[in-house]
N, C-alpha and C. Protein backbone atom coordinates (compact mmCIF):
# COMPACT_ATOMS: atom_id res chain seq x y z
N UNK A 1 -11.41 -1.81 -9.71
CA UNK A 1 -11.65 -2.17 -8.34
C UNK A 1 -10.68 -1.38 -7.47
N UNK A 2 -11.05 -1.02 -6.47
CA UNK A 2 -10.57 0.01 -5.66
C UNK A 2 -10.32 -1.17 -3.94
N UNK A 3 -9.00 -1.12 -3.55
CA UNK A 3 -8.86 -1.76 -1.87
C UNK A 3 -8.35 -1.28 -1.21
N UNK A 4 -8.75 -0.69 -0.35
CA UNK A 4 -8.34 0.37 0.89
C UNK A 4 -7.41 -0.45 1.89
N UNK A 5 -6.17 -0.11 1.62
CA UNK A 5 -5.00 -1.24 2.57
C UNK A 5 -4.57 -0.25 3.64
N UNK A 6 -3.79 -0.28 4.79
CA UNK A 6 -3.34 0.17 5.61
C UNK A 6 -2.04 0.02 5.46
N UNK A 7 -1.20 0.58 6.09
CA UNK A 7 0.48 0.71 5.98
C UNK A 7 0.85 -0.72 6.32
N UNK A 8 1.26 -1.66 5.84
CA UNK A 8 2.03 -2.69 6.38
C UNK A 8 2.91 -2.68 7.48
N UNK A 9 3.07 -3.72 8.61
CA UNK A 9 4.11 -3.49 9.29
C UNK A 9 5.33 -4.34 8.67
N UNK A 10 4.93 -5.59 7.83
CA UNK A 10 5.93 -6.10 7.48
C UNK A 10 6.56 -5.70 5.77
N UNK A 11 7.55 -5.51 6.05
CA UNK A 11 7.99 -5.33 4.77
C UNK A 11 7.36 -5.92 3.39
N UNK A 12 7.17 -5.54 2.42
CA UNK A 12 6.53 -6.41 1.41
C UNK A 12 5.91 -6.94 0.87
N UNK A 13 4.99 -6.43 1.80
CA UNK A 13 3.84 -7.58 2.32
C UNK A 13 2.61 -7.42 1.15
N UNK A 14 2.72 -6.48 -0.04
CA UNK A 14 2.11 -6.25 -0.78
C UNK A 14 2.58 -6.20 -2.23
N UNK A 15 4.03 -7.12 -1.91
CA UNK A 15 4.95 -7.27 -3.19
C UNK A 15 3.62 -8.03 -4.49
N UNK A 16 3.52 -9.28 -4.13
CA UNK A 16 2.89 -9.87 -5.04
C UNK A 16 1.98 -8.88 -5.71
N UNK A 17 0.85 -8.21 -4.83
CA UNK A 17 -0.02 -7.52 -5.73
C UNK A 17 0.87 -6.07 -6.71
N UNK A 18 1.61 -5.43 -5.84
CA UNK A 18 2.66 -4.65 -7.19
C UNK A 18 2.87 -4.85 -7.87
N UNK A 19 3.36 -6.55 -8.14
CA UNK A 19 3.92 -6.96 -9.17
C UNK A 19 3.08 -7.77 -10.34
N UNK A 20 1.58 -7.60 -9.63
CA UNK A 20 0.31 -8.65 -10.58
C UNK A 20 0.76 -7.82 -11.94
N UNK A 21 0.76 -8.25 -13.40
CA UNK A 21 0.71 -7.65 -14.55
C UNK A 21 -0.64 -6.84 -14.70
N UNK A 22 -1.99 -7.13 -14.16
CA UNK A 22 -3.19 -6.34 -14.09
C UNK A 22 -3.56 -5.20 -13.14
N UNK A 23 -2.16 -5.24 -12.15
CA UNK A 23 -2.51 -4.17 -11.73
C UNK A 23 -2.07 -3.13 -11.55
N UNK A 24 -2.38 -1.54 -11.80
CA UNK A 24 -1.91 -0.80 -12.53
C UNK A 24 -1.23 0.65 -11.54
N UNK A 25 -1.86 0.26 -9.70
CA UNK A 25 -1.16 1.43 -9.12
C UNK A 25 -1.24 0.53 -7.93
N UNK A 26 -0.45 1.04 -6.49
CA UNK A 26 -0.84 0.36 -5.34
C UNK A 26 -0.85 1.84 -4.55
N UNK A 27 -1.91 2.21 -3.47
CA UNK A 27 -1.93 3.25 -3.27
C UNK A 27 -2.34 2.88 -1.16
N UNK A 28 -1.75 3.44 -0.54
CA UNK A 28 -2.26 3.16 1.08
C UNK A 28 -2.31 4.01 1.78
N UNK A 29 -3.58 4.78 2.19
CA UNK A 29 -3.92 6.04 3.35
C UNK A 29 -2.98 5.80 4.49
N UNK A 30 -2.17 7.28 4.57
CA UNK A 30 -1.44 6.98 6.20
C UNK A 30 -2.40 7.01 7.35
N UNK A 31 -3.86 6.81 7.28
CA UNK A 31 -4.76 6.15 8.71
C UNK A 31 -3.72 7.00 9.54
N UNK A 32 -3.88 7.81 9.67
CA UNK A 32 -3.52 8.90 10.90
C UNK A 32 -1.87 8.79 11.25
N UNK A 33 -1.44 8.44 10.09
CA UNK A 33 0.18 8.81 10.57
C UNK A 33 0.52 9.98 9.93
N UNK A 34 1.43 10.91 10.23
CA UNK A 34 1.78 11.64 10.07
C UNK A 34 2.58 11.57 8.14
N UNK A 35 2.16 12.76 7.05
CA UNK A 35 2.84 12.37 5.76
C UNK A 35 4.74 11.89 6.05
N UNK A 36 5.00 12.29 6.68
CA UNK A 36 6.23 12.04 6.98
C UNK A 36 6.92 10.61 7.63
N UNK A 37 6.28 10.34 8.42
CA UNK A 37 5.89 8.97 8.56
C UNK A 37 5.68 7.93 7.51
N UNK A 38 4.57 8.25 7.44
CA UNK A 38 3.56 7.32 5.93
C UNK A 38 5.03 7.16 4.50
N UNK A 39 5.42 8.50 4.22
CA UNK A 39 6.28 8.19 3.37
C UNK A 39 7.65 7.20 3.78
């Protein structure tokens, strides 16, 4: 299963799913921020 997330503004905010044991990458398009930014 594939979920297209956006950059969080709040810190962390995607801890739980990082840390699910089933799941195996967490990946989020910088949606028009700059790579430098995004990273």
């Amino acid at each position: 299963m594939i979920l297209k997330l956006t950059l969080p503004e709040v810190a962390n905010l995607y801890h739980e799913l990082v840390e699910h044991p089933r799941v195996l990458r967490v990946l989020a398009l910088s949606g028009g921020y700059s790579r430098a930014e995004a990273t």
